[in-house]
PDB file of N, CA and C in Angstrom:
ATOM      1  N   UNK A   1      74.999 102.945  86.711  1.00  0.00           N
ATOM      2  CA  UNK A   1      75.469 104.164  87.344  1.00  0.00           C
ATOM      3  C   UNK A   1      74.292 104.830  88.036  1.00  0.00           C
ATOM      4  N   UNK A   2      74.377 104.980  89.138  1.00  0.00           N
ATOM      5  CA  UNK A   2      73.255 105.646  90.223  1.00  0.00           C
ATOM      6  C   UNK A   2      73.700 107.319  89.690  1.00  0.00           C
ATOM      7  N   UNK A   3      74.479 108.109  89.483  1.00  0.00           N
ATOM      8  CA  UNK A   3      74.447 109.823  89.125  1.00  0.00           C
ATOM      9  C   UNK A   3      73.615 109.629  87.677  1.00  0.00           C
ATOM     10  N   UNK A   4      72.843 110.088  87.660  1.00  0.00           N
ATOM     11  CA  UNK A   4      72.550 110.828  86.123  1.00  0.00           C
ATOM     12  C   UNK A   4      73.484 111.762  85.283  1.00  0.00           C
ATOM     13  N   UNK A   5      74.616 112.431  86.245  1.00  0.00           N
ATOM     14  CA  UNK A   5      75.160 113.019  85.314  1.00  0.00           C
ATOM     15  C   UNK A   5      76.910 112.466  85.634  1.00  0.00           C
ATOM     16  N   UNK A   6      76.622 111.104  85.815  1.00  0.00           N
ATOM     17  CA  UNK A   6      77.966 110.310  85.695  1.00  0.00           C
ATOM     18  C   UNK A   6      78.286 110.096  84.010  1.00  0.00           C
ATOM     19  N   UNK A   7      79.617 109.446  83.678  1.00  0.00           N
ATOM     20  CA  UNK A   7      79.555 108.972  82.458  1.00  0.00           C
ATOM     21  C   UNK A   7      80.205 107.969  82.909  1.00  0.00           C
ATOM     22  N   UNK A   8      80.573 107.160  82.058  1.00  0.00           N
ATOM     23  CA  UNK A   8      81.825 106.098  82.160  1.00  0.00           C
ATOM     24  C   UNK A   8      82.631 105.881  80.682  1.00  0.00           C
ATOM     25  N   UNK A   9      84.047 106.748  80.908  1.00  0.00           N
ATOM     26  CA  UNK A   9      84.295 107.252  79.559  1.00  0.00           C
ATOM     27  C   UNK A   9      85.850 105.660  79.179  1.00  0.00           C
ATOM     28  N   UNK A  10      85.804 104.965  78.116  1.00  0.00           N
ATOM     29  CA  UNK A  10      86.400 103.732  78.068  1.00  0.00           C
ATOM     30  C   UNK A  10      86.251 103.036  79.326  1.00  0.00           C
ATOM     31  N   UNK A  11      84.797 102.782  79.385  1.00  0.00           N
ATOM     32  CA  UNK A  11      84.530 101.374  80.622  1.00  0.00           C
ATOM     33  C   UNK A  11      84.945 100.316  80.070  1.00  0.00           C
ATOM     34  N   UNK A  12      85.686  99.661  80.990  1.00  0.00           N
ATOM     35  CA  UNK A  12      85.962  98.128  80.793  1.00  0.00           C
ATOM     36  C   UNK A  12      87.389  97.899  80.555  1.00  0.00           C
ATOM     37  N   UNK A  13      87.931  98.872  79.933  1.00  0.00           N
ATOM     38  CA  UNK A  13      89.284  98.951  79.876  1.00  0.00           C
ATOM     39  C   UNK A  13      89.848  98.431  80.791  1.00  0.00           C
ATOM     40  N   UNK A  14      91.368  97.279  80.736  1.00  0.00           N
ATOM     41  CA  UNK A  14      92.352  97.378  81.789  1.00  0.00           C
ATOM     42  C   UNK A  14      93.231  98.520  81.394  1.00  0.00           C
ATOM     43  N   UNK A  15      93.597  98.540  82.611  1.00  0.00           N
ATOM     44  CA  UNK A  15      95.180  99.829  82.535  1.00  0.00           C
ATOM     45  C   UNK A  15      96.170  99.361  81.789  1.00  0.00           C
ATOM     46  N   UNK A  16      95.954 100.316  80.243  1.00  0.00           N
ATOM     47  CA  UNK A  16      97.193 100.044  79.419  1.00  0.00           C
ATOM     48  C   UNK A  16      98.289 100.832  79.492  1.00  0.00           C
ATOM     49  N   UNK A  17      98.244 101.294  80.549  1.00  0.00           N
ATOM     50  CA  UNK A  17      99.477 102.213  80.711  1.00  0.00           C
ATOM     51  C   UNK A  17      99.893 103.455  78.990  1.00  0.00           C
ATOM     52  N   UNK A  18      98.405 103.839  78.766  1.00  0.00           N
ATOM     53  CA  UNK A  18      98.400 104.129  77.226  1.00  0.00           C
ATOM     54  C   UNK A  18      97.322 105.769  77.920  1.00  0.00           C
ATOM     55  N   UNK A  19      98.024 106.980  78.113  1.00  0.00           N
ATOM     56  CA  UNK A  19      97.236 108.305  78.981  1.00  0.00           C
ATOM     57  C   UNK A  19      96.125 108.024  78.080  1.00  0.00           C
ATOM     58  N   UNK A  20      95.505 107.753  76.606  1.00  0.00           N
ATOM     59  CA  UNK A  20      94.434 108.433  76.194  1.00  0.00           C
ATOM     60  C   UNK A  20      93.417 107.034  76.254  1.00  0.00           C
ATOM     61  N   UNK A  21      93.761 106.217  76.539  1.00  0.00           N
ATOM     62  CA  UNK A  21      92.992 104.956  77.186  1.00  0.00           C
ATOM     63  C   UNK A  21      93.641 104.416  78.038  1.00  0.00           C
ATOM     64  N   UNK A  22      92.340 104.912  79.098  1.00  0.00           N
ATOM     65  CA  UNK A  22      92.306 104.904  80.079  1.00  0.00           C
ATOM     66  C   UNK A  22      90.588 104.762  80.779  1.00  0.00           C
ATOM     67  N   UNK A  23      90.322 103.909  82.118  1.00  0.00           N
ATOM     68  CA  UNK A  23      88.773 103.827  82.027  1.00  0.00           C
ATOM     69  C   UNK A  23      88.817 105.389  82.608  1.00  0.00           C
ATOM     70  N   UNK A  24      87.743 105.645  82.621  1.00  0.00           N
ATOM     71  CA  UNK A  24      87.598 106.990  83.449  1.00  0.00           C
ATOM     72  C   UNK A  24      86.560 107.447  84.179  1.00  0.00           C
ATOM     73  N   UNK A  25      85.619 108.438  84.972  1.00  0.00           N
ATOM     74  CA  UNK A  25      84.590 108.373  85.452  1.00  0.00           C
ATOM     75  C   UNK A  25      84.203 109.665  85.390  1.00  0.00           C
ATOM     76  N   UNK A  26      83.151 110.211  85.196  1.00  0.00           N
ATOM     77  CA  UNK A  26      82.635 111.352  85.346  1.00  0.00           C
ATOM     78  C   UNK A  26      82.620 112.123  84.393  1.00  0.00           C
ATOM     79  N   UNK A  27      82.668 113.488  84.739  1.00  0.00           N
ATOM     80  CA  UNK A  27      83.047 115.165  84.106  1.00  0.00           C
ATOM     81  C   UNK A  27      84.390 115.050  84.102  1.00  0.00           C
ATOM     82  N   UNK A  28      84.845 115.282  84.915  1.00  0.00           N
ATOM     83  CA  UNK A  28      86.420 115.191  85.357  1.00  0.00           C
ATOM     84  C   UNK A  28      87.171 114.604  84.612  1.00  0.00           C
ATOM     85  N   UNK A  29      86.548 113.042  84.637  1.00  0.00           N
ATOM     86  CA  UNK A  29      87.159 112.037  84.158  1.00  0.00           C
ATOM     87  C   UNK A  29      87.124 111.965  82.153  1.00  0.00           C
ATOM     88  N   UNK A  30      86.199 112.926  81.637  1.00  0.00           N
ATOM     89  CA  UNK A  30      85.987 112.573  80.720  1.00  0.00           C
ATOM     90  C   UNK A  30      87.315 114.052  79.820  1.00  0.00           C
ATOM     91  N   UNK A  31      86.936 115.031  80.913  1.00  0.00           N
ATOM     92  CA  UNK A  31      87.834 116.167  80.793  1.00  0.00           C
ATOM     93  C   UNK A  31      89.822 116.048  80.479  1.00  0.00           C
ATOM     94  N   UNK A  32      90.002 114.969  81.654  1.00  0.00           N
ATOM     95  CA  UNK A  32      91.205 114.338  81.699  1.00  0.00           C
ATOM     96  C   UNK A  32      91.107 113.327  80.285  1.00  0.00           C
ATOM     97  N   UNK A  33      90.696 112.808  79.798  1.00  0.00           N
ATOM     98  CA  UNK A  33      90.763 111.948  78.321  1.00  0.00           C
ATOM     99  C   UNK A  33      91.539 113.324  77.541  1.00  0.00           C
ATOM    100  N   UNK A  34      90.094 114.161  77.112  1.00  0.00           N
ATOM    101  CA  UNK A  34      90.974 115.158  76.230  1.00  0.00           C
ATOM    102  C   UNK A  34      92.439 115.983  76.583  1.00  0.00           C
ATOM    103  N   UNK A  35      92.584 116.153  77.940  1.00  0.00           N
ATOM    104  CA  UNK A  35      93.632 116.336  78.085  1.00  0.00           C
ATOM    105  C   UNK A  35      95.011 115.770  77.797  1.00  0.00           C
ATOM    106  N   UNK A  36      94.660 114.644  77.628  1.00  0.00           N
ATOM    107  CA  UNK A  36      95.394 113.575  77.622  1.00  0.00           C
ATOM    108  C   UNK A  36      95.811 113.392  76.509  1.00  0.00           C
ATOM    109  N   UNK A  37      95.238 113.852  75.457  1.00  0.00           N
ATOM    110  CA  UNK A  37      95.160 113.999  73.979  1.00  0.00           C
ATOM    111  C   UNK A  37      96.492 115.006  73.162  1.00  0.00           C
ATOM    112  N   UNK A  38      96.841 115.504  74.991  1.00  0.00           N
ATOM    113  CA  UNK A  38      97.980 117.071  74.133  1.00  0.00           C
ATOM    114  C   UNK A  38      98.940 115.865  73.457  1.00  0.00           C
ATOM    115  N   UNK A  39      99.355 114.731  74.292  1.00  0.00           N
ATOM    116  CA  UNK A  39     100.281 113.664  73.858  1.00  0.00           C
ATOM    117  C   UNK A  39     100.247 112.940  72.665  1.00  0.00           C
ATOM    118  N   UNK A  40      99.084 113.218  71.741  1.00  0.00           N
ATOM    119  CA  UNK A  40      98.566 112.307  71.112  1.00  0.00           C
ATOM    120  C   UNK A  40      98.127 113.417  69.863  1.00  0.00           C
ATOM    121  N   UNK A  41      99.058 113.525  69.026  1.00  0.00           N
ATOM    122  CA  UNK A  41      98.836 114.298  67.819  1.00  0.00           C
ATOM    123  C   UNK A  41      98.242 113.905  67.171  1.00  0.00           C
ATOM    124  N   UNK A  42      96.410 114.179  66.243  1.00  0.00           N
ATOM    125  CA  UNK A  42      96.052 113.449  65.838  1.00  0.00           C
ATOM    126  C   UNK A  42      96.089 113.634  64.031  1.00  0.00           C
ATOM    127  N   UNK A  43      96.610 113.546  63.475  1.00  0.00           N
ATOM    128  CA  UNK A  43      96.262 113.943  62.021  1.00  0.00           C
ATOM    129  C   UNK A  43      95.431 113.962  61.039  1.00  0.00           C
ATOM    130  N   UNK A  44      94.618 112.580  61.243  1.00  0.00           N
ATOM    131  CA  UNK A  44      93.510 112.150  60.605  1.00  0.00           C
ATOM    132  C   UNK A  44      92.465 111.579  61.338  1.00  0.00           C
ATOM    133  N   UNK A  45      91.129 111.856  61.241  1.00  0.00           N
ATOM    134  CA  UNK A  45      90.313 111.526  61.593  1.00  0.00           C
ATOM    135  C   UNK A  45      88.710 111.760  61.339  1.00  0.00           C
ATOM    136  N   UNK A  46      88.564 110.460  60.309  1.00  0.00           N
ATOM    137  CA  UNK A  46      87.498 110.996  59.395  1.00  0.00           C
ATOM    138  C   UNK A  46      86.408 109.905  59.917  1.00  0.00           C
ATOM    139  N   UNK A  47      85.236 109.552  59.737  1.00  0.00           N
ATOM    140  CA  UNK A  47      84.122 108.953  60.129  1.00  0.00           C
ATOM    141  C   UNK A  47      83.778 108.054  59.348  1.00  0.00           C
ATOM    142  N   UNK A  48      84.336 106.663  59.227  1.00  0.00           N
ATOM    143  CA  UNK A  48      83.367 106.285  57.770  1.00  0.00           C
ATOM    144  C   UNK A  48      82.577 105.838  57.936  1.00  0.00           C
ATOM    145  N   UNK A  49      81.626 105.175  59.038  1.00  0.00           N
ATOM    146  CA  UNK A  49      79.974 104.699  58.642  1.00  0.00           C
ATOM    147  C   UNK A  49      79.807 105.163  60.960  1.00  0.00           C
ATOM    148  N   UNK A  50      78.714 105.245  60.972  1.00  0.00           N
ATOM    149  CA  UNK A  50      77.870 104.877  61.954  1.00  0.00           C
ATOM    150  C   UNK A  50      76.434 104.531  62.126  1.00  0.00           C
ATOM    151  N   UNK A  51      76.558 103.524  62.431  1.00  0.00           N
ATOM    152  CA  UNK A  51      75.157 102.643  62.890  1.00  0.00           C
ATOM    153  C   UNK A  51      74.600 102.946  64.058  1.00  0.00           C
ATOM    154  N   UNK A  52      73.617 102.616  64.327  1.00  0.00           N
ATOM    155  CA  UNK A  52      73.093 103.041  65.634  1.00  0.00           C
ATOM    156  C   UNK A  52      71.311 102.049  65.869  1.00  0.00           C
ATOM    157  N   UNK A  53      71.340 101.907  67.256  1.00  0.00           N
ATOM    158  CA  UNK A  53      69.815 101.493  67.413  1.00  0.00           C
ATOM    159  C   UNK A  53      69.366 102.014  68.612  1.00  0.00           C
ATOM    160  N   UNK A  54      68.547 102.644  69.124  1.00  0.00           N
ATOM    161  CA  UNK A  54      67.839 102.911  70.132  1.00  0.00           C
ATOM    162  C   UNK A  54      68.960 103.874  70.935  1.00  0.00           C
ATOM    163  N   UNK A  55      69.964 103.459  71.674  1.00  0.00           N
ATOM    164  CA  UNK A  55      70.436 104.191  72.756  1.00  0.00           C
ATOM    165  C   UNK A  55      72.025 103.822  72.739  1.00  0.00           C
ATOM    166  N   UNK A  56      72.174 103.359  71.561  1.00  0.00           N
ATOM    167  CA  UNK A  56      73.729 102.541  70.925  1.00  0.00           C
ATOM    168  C   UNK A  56      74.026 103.097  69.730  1.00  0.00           C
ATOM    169  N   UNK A  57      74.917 103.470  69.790  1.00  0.00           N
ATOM    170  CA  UNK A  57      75.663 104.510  68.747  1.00  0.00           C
ATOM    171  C   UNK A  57      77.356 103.619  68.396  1.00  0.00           C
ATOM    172  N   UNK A  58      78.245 103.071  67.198  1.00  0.00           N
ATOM    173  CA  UNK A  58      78.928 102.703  66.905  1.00  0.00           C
ATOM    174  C   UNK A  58      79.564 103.500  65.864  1.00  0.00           C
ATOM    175  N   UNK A  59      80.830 104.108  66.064  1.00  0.00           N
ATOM    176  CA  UNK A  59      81.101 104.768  64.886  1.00  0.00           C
ATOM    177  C   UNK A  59      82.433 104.029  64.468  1.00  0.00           C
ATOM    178  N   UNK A  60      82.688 103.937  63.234  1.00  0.00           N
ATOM    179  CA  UNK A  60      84.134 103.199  62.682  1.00  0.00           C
ATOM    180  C   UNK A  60      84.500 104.928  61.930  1.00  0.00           C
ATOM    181  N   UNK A  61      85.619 104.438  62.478  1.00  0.00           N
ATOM    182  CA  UNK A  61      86.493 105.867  62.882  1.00  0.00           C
ATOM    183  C   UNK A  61      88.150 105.947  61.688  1.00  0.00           C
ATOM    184  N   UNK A  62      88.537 106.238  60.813  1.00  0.00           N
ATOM    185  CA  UNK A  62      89.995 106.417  60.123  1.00  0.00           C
ATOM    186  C   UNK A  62      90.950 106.812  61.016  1.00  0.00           C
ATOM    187  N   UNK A  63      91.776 106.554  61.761  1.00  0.00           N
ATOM    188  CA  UNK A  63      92.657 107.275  62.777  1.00  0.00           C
ATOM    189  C   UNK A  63      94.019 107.301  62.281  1.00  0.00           C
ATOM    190  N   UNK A  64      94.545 108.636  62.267  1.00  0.00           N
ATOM    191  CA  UNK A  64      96.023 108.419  61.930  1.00  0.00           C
ATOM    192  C   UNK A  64      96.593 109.503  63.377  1.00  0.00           C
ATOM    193  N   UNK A  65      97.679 109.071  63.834  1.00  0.00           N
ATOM    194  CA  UNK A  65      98.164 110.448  64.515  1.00  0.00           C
ATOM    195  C   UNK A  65      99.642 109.996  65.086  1.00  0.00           C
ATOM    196  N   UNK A  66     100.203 110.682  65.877  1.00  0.00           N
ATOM    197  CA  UNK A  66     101.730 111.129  65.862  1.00  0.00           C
ATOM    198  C   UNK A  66     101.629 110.723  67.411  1.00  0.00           C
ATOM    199  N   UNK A  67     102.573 110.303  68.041  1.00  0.00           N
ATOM    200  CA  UNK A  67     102.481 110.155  69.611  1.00  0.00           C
ATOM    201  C   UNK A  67     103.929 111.105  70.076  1.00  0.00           C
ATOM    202  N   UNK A  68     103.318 112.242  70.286  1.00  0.00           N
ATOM    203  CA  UNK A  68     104.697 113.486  70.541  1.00  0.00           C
ATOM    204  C   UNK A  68     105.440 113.299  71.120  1.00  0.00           C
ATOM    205  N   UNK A  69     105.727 112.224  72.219  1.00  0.00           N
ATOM    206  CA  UNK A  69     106.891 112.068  72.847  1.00  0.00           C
ATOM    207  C   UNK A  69     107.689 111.156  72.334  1.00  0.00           C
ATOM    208  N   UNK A  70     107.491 110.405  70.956  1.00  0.00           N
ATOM    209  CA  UNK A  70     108.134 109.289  70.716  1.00  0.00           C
ATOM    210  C   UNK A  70     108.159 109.735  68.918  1.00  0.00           C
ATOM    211  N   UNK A  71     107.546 110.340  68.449  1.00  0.00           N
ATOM    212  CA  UNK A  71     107.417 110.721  67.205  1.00  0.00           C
ATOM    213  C   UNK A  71     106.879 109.582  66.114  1.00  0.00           C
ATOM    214  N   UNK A  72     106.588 108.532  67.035  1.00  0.00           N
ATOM    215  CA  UNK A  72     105.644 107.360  66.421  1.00  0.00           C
ATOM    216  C   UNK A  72     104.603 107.376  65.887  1.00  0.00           C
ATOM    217  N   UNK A  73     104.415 106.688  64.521  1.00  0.00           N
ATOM    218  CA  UNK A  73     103.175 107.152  64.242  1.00  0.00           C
ATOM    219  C   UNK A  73     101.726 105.881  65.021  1.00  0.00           C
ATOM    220  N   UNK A  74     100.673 106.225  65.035  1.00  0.00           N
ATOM    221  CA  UNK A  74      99.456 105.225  65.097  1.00  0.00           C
ATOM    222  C   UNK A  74      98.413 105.043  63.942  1.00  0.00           C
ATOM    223  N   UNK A  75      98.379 104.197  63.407  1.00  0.00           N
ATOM    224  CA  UNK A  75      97.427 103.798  61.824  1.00  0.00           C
ATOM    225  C   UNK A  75      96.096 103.088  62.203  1.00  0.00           C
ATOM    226  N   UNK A  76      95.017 103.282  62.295  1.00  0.00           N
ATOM    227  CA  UNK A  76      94.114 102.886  62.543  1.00  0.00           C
ATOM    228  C   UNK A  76      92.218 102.961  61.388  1.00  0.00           C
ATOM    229  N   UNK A  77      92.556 101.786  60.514  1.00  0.00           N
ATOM    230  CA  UNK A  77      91.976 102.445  59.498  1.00  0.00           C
ATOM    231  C   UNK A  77      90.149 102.258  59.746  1.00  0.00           C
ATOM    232  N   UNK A  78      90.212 101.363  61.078  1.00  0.00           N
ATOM    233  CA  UNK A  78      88.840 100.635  61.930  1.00  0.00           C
ATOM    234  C   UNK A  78      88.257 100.899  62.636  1.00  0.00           C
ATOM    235  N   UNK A  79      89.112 102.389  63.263  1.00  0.00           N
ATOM    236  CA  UNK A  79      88.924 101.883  64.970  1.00  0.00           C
ATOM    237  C   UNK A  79      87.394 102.450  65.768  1.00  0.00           C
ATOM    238  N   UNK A  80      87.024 101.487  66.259  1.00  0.00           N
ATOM    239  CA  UNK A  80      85.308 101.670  66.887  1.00  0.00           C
ATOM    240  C   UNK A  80      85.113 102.312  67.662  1.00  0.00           C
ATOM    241  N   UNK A  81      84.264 103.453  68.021  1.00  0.00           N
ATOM    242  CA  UNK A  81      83.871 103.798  69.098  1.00  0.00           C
ATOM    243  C   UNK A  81      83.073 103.690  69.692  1.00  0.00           C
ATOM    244  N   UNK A  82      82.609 103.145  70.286  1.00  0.00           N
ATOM    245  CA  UNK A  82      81.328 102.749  71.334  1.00  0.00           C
ATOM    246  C   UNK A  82      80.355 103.989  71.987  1.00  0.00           C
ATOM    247  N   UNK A  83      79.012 104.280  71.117  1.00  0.00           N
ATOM    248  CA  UNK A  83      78.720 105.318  72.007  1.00  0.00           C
ATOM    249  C   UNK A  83      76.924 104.513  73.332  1.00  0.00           C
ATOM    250  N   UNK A  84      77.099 104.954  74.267  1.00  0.00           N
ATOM    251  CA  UNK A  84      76.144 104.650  75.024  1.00  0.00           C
ATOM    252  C   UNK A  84      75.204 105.998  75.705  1.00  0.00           C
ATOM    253  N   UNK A  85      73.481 106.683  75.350  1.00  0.00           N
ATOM    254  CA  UNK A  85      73.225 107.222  75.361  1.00  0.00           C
ATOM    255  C   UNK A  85      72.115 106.817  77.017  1.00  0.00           C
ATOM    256  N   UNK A  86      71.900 107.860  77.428  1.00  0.00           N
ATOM    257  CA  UNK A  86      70.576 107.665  78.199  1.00  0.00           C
ATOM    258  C   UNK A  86      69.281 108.161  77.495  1.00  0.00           C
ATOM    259  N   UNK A  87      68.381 108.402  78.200  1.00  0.00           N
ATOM    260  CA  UNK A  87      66.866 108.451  77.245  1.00  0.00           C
ATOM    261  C   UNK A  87      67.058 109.612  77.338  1.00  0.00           C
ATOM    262  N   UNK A  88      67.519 110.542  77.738  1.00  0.00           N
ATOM    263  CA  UNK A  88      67.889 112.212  77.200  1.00  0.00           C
ATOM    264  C   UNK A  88      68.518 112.202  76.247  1.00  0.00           C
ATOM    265  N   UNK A  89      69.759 111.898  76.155  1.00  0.00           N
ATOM    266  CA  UNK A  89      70.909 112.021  74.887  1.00  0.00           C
ATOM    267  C   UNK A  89      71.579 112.070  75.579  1.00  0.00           C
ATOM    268  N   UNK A  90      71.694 111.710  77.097  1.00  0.00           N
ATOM    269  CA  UNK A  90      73.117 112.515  77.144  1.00  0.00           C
ATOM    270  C   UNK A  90      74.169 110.990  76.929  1.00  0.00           C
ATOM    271  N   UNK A  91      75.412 111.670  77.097  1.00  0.00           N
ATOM    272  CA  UNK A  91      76.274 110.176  76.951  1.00  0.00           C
ATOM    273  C   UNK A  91      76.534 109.333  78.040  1.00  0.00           C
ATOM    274  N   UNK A  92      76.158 107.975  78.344  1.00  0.00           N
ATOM    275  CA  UNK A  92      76.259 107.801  79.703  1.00  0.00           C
ATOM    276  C   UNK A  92      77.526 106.691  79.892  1.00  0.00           C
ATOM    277  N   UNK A  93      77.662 106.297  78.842  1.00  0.00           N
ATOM    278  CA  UNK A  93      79.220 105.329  78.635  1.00  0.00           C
ATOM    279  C   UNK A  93      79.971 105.586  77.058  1.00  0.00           C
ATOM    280  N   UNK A  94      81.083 105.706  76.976  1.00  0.00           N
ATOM    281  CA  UNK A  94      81.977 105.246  75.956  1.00  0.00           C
ATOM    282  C   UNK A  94      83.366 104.678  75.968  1.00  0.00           C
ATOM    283  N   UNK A  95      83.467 104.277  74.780  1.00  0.00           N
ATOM    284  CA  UNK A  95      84.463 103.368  74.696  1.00  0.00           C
ATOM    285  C   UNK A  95      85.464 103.145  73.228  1.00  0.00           C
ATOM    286  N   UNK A  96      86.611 102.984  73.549  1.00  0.00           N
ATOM    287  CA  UNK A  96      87.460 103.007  72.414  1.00  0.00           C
ATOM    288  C   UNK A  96      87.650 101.547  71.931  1.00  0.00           C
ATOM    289  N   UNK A  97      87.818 100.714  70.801  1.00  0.00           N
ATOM    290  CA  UNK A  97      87.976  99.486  70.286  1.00  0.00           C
ATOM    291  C   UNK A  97      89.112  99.698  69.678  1.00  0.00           C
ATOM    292  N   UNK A  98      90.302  99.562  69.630  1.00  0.00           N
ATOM    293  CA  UNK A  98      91.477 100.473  68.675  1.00  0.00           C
ATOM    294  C   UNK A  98      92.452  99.134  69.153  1.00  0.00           C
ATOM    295  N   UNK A  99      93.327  99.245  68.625  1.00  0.00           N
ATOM    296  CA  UNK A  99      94.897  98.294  68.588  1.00  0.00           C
ATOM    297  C   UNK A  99      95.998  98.611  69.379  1.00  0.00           C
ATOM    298  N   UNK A 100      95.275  98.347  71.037  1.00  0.00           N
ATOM    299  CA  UNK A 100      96.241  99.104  71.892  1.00  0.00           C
ATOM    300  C   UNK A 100      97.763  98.436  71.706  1.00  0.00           C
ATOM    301  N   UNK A 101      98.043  97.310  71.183  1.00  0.00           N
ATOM    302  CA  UNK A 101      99.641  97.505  71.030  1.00  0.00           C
ATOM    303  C   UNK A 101     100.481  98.032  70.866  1.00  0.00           C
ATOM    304  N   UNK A 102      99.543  98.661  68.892  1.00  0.00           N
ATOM    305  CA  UNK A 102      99.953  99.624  68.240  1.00  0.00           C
ATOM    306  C   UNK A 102     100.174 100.601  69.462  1.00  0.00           C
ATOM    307  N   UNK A 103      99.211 101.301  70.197  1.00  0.00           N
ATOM    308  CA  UNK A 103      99.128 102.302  70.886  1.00  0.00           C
ATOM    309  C   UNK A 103     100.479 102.010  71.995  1.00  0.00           C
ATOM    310  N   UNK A 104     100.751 101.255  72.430  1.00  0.00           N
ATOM    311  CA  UNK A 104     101.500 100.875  73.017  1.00  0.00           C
ATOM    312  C   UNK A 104     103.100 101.196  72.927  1.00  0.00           C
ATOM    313  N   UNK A 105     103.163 100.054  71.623  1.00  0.00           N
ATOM    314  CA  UNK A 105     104.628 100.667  71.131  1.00  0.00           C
ATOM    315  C   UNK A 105     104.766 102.024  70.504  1.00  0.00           C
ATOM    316  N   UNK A 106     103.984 102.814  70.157  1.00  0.00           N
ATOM    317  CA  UNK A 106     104.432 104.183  69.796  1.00  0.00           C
ATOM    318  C   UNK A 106     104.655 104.684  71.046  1.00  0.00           C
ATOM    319  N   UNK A 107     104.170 104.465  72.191  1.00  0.00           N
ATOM    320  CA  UNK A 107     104.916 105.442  73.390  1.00  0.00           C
ATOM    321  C   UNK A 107     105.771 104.877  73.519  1.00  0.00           C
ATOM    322  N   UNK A 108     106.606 103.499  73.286  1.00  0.00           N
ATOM    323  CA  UNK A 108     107.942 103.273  72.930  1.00  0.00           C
ATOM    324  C   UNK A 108     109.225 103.709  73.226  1.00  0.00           C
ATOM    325  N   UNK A 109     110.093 104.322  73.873  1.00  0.00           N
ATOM    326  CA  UNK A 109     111.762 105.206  73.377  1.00  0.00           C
ATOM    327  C   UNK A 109     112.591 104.347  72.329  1.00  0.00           C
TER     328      UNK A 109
END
């Protein structure tokens, strides 16, 4: 990324047709994730280990939550998050590792 104050928020992602993964770019782009989140009731979400080396941050994540338009639940007792730092701190990529099926069929009818 040529901006310093770009991010790249779930790089690499294809389009799962899933609003809260989704790749995204920027401020904007990282702004629209949480937004995206009104859809996505989350109930649980606790931290159980993160590792890290130099400028790589991995957190395994407990995820439980509700998908409000479908009243589906999502169980995720693994799910990774990818953190990518620059030599400031700031965040310059992340990324979700999760069971987009699951994610999938809860937006479901």
């Amino acid at each position: 990324m040529n901006d310093q104050n770009d991010v790249a928020w779930d790089y690499g992602l294809a389009d799962t047709g899933i609003p809260w993964l989704q790749e995204r770019r920027g401020r904007a782009g990282v702004a629209a994730f949480f937004e995206s989140l009104a859809g996505f009731q989350i109930q649980k979400f606790d931290i159980q280990a993160i590792l890290g080396q130099a400028q790589l941050v991995l957190a395994l994540v407990e995820v439980e939550a509700v998908v409000a338009r479908t009243g589906r639940k999502v169980t995720d007792p693994t799910e990774v998050h990818v953190w990518h730092f620059d030599e400031r701190g700031k965040v310059r990529r992340f990324r979700h590792a999760v069971d987009t099926l699951q994610h999938f069929k809860a937006l479901q009818p």
